[in-house]
Protein backbone atom coordinates (compact mmCIF):
# COMPACT_ATOMS: atom_id res chain seq x y z
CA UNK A 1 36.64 32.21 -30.96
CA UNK A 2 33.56 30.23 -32.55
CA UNK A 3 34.37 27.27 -30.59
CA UNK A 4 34.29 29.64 -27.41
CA UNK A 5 30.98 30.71 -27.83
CA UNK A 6 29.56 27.42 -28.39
CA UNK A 7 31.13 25.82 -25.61
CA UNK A 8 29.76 29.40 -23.41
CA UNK A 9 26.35 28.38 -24.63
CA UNK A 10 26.91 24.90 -24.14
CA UNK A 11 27.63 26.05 -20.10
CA UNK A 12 24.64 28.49 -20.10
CA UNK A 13 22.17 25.70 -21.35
CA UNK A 14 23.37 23.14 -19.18
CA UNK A 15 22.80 25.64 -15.69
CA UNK A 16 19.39 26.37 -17.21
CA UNK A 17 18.45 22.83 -17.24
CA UNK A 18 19.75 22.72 -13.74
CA UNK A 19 17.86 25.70 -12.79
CA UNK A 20 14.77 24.70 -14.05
CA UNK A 21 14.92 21.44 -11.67
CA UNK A 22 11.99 21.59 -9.05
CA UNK A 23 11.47 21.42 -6.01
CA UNK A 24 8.27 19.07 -4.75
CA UNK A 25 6.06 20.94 -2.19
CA UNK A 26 5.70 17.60 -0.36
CA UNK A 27 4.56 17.78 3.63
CA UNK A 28 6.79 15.51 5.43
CA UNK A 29 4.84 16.27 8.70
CA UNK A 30 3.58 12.26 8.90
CA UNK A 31 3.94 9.90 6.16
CA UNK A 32 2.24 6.42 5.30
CA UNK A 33 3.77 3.41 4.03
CA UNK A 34 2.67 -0.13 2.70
CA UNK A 35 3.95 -3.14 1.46
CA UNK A 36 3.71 -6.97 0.17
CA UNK A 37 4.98 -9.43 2.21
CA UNK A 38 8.58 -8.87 3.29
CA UNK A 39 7.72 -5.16 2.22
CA UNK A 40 5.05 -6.01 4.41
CA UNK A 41 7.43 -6.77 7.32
CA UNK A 42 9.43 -3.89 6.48
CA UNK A 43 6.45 -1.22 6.21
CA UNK A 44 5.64 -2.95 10.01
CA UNK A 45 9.37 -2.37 10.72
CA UNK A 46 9.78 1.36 9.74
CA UNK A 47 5.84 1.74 11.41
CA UNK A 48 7.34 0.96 14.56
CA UNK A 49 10.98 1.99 14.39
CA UNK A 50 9.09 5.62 13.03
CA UNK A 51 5.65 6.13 14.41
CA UNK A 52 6.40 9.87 15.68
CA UNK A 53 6.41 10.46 11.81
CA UNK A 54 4.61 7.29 10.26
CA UNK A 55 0.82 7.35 10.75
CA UNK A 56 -0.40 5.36 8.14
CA UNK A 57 0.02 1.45 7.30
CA UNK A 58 -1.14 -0.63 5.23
CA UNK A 59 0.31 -4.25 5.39
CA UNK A 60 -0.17 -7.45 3.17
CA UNK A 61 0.52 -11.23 3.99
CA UNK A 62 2.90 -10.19 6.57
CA UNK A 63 3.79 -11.02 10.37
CA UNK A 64 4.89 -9.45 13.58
CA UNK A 65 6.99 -6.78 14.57
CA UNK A 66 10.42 -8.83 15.12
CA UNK A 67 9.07 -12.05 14.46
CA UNK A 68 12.11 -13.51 12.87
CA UNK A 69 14.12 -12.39 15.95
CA UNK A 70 17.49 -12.01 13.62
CA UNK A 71 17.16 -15.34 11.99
CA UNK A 72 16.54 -16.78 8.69
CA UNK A 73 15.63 -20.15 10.50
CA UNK A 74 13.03 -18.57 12.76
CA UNK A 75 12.00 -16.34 10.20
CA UNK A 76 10.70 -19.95 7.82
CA UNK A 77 9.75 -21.61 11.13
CA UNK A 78 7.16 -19.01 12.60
CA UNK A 79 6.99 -16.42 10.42
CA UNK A 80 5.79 -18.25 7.06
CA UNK A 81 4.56 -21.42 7.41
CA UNK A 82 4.01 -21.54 11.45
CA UNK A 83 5.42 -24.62 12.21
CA UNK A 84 6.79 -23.32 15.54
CA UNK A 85 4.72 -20.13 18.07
CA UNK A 86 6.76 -17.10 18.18
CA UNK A 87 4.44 -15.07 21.26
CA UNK A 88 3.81 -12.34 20.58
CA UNK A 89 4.44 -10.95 24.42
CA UNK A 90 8.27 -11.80 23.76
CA UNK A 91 8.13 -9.79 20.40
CA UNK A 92 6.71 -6.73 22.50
CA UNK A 93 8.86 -7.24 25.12
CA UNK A 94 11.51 -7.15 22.82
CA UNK A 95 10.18 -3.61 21.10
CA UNK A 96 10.13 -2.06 24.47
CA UNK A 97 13.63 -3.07 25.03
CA UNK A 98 14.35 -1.31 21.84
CA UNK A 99 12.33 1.52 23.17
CA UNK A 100 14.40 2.21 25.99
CA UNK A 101 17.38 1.57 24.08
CA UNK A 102 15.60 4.52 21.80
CA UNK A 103 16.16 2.66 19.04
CA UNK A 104 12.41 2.91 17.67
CA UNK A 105 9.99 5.71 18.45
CA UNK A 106 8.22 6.08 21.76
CA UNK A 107 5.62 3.00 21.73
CA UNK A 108 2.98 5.62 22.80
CA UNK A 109 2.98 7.11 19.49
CA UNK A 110 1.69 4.07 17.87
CA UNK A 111 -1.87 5.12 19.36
CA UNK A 112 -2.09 7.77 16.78
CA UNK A 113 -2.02 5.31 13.80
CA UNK A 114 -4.44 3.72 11.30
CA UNK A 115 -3.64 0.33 10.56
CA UNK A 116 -5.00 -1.68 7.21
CA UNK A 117 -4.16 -5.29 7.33
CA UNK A 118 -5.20 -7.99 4.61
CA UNK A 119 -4.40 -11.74 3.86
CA UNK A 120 -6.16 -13.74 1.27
CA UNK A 121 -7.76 -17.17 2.17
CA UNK A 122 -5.70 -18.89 -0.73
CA UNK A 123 -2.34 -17.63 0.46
CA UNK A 124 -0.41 -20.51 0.88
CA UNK A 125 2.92 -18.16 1.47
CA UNK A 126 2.01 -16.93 5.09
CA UNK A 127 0.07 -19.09 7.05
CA UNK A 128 -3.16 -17.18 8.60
CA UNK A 129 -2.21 -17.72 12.06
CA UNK A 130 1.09 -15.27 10.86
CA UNK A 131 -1.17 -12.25 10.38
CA UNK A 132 -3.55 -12.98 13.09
CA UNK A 133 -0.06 -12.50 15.38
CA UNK A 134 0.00 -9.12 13.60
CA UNK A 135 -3.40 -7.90 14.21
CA UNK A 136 -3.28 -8.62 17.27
CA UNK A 137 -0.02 -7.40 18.34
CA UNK A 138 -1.02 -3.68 16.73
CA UNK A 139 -4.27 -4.31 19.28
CA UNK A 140 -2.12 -3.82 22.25
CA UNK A 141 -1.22 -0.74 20.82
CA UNK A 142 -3.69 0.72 19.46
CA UNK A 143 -7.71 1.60 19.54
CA UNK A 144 -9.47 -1.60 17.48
CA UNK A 145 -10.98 0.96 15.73
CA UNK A 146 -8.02 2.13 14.09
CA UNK A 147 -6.96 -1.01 12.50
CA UNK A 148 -9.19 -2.67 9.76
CA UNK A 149 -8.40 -7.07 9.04
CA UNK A 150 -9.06 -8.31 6.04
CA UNK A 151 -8.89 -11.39 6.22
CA UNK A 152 -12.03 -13.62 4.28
CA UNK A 153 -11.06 -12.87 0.45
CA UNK A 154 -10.24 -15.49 -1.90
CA UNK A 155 -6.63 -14.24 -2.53
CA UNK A 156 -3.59 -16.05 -3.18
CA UNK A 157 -0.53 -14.31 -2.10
CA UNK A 158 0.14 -11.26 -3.94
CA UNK A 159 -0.79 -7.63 -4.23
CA UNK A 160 -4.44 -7.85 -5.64
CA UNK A 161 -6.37 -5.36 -8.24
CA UNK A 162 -9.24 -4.58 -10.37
CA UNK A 163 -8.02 -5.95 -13.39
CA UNK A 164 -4.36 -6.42 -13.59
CA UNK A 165 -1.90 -9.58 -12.59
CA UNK A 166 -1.97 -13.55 -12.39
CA UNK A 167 -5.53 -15.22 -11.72
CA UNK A 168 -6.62 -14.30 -7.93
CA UNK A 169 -5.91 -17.69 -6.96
CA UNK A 170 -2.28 -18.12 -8.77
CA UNK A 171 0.95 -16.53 -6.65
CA UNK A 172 3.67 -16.11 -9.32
CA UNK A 173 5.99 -12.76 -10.63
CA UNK A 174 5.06 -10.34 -10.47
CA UNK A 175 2.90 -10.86 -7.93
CA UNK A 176 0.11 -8.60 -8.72
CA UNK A 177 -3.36 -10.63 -8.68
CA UNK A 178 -6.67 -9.90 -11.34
CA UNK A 179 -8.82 -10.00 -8.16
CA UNK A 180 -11.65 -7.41 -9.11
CA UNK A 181 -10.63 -5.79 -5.86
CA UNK A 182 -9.20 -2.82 -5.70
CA UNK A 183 -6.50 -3.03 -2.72
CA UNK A 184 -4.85 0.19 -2.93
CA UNK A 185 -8.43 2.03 -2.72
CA UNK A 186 -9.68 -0.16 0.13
CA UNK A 187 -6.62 0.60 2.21
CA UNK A 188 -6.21 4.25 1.50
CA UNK A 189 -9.65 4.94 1.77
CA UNK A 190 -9.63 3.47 5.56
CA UNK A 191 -6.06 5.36 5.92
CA UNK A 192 -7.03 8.99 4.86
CA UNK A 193 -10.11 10.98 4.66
CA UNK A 194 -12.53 11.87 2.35
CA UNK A 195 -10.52 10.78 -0.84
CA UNK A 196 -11.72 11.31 -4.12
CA UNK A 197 -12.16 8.66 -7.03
CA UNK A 198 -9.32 7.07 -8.52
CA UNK A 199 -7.95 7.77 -11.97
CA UNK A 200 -9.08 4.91 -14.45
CA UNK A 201 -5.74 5.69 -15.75
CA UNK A 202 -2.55 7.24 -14.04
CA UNK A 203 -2.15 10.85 -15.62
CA UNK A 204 0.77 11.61 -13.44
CA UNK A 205 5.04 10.89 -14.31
CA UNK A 206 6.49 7.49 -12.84
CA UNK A 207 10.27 9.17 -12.67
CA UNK A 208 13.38 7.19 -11.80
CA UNK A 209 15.18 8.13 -8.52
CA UNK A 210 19.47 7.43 -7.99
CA UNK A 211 19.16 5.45 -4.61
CA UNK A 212 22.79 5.41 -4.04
CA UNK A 213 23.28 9.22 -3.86
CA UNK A 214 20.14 9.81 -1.97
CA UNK A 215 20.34 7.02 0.50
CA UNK A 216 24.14 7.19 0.80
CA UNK A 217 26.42 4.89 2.48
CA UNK A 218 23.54 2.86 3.71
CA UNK A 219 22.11 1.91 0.76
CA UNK A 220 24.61 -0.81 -0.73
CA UNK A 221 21.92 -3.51 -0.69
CA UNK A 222 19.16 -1.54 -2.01
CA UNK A 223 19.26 -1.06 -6.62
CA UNK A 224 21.24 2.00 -8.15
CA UNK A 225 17.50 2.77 -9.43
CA UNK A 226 14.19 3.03 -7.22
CA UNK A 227 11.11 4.74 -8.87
CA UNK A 228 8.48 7.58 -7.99
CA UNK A 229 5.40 8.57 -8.80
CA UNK A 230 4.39 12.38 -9.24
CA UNK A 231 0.75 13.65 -10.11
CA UNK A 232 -0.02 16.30 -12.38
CA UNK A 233 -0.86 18.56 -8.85
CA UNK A 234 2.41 17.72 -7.40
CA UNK A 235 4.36 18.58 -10.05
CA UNK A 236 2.69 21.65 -10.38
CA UNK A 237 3.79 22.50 -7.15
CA UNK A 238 0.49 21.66 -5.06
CA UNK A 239 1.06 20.45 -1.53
CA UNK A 240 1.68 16.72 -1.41
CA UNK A 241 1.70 13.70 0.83
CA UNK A 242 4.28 10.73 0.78
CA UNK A 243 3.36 7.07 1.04
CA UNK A 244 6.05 4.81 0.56
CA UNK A 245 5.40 1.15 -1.14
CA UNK A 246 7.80 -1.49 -0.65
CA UNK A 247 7.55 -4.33 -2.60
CA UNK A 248 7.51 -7.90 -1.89
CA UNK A 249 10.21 -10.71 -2.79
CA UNK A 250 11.16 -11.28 -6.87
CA UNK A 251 8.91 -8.25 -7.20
CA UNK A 252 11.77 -5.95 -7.25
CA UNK A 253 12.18 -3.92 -10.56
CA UNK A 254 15.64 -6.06 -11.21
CA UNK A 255 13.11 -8.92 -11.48
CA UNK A 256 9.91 -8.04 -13.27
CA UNK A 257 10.90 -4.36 -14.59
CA UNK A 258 7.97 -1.99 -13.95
CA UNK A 259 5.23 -3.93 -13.71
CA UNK A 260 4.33 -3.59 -9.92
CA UNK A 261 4.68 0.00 -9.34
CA UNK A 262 2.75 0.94 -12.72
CA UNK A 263 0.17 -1.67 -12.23
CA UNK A 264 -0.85 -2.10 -8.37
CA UNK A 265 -3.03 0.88 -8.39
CA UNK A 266 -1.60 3.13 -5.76
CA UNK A 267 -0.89 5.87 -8.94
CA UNK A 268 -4.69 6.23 -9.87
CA UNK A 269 -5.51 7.22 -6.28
CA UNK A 270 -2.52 9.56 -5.67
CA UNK A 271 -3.35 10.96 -8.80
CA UNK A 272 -6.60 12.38 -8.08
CA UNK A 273 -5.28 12.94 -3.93
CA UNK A 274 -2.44 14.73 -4.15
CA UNK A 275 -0.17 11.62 -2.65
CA UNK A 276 3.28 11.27 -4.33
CA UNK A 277 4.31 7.52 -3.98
CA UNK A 278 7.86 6.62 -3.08
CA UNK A 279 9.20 2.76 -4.44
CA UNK A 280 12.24 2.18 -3.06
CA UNK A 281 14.24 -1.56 -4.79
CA UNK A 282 16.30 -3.82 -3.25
CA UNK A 283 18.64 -5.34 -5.47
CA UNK A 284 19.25 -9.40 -5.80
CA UNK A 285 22.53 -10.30 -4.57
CA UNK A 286 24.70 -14.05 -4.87
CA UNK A 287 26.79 -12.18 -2.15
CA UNK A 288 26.85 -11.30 1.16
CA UNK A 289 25.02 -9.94 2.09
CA UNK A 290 23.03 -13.23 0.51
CA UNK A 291 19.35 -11.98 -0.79
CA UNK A 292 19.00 -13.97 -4.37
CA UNK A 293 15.01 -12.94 -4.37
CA UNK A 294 15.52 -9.26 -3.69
CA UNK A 295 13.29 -9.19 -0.29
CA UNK A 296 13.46 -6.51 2.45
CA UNK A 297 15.41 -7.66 5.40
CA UNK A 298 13.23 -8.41 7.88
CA UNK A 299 15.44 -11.58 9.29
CA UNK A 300 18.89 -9.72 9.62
CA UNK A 301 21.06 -10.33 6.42
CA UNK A 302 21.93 -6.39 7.01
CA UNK A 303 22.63 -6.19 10.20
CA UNK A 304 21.51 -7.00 13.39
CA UNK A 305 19.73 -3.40 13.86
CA UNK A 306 17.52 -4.21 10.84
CA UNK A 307 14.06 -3.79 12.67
CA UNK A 308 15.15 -0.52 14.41
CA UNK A 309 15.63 3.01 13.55
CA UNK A 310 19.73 2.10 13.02
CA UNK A 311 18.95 -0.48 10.45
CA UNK A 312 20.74 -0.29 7.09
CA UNK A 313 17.76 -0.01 5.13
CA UNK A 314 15.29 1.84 7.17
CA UNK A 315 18.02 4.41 7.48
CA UNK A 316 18.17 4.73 3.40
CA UNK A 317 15.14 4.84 2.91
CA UNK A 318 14.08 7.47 5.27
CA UNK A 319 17.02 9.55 3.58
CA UNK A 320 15.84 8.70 0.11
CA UNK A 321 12.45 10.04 1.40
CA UNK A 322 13.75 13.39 3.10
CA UNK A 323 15.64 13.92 -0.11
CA UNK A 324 12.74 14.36 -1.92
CA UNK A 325 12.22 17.61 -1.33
CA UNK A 326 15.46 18.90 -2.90
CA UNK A 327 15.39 19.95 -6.70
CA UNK A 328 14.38 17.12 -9.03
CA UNK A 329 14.47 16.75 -12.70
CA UNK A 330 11.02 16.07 -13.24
C-alpha cells in the first residue's frame, strides 16, 4: 500500500511538471532570419522560398539566390571563389520559374523586406564579386533603400563582434571574429525599429530544442539538438518576435559546442527587444547524404528542391519554428 502511494505521487509530480510547461507568446505574423555563409545562402533561400512571412534578412559572406544551380561543382566555381559568371538574370529567371511552379512565395512580396548584407575586405572565402551578385539581385526586387551593403570593413570571413572570436583578420572555428564591431546590432538595428541598447551580458536562458520531434521526418540531416534563446520578457510571457540564425560551415554545435550562438551577440539585443532567437544545427555526416563540415545545403546534397519551399531543410525548420509556440520546458 506504501509503495502505491509513492508511485501515485510519483504520477502526480510528474503531470505537474508537465503542466507547468509554457507556452511562448511569440508573434509568428513575419519573422527575420540571418546567417554566416552557407547559413547565409540558406537565410537567402528561406527569404525567398518565404517572403509572405519572412521580412527581415540579414546575410553574411554569402551569394545569390540559386547560385549553385544544384551543384557542388558550380557551387566552388561561381559561388566561392568566382572563377566562372553565374548571371544573375538566369538565377531570377530561374526563381520565377519556381514562382509559377509556387514553389517559393509570390516574388512581389519581396518588396516588403529589409535586407542587411555584409562582406569583409579580408574574406578570402567568398570572393567580393559573390556578394555584389547578391546585392544586386535583391535590387531588382526591392526599393535600394531597403537593403543596406556592407562591404569596406577589414573582416576576414566569419561572424564579427565587439570583443569575442579569432583576430578580425584570421578565419578559423568557430568562426566568430574580435572585430570591435558589433554585427548583430548593426544589422538589427537597420532591420527593426527603434531598438533599445543591448545587454553587456545575456540575462536571458539559451535552452536546448529536440529537432527530430519538432522538425519531423524532414529533419534527418539536421542534429538531434538545435538551441534557443529566451529573454527574461519572453519567458515571462511578453509578446515576442522570432529571428532565426543559421550558422555557417564547422560552426555547427557538433563542431565547436556553444560557442557561436552564446557568443555572436544576437542574445544581448533580443534580450533587451523582446526577440527570441531560433539556432537550428545541421549535423556532420561521412554519409549520404555527404556534408563532413556540417553546412546548410545550398548546392543540393538534400534534394533537388533544396532552395524552394519543398526543400528538406527549409521544411524542418519552418516546423521547428511553428512548434515553438507549443508548451516548452523552459
Amino acid at each position: 500500500m506504501k509503495n502505491l502511494i509513492i508511485l501515485l505521487l510519483s504520477c502526480l509530480l510528474m503531470n505537474s511538471g508537465q503542466l507547468a510547461a509554457k507556452k511562448l507568446n511569440l508573434d509568428l505574423t513575419k519573422i527575420g532570419v540571418s546567417g554566416l555563409s552557407s547559413g547565409g545562402f540558406m537565410a537567402n533561400q528561406f527569404h525567398i522560398s518565404h517572403s509572405d512571412w519572412v521580412d527581415k534578412v540579414g546575410i553574411i559572406a554569402a551569394g545569390p539566390y540559386y547560385c549553385a544551380q544544384n551543384s557542388i561543382k558550380t557551387a566552388l566555381a561561381q559561388c566561392v571563389n568566382k572563377s566562372t559568371d553565374a548571371t544573375n538574370q538566369s538565377l531570377t529567371q530561374q526563381a520565377e520559374v519556381y514562382e509559377n511552379q509556387h514553389k517559393i512565395a509570390n516574388l512581389d512580396y519581396l518588396k516588403n523586406s529589409k535586407v542587411w548584407l555584409i562582406r569583409g575586405t579580408k574574406d578570402t572565402k567568398i570572393h567580393e564579386n559573390v556578394t555584389q551578385a547578391l546585392h544586386e539581385q535583391y535590387l531588382m526586387w526591392i526599393d535600394p533603400k531597403n537593403v543596406e551593403y556592407v562591404n569596406q570593413q577589414p573582416f576576414a570571413h566569419h561572424f564579427p563582434t565587439l570583443a569575442f572570436g579569432s583576430k578580425c583578420d584570421v578565419s578559423e572555428p568557430p568562426f566568430v571574429g574580435n572585430c570591435d564591431y558589433d554585427a548583430a546590432g548593426n544589422m538589427l538595428n537597420f532591420l527593426h525599429t527603434d531598438l533599445q541598447p543591448r545587454n553587456t551580458l545575456p540575462q536571458g536562458k539559451l535552452v536546448s530544442i529536440n529537432q527530430q520531434s519538432l522538425g519531423g521526418e524532414q529533419a534527418t540531416s539536421l542534429a538531434e539538438q538545435g538551441f534557443m534563446y529566451i529573454p527574461k520578457t519572453c519567458q515571462a510571457g511578453e509578446s515576442c518576435q522570432l529571428h532565426i540564425s543559421f550558422h555557417g560551415c564547422q560552426q555547427n554545435a557538433e563542431t565547436v559546442g556553444k560557442q557561436f550562438v552564446e557568443n555572436n551577440g544576437l542574445n544581448n539585443w533580443a534580450d533587451t527587444n523582446h526577440l527570441v532567437v531560433l539556432y537550428p544545427q545541421t549535423k556532420n555526416s561521412m554519409f549520404m547524404p555527404l556534408n563532413p563540415q556540417g553546412c546548410w545545403d545550398w548546392w543540393g546534397y538534400t534534394d533537388s528542391e533544396y532552395a524552394t519551399k519543398n526543400g528538406q531543410q527549409i521544411q524542418a525548420v519552418k516546423q521547428i519554428a511553428e512548434s515553438l509556440t507549443q508548451a516548452l520546458d523552459i
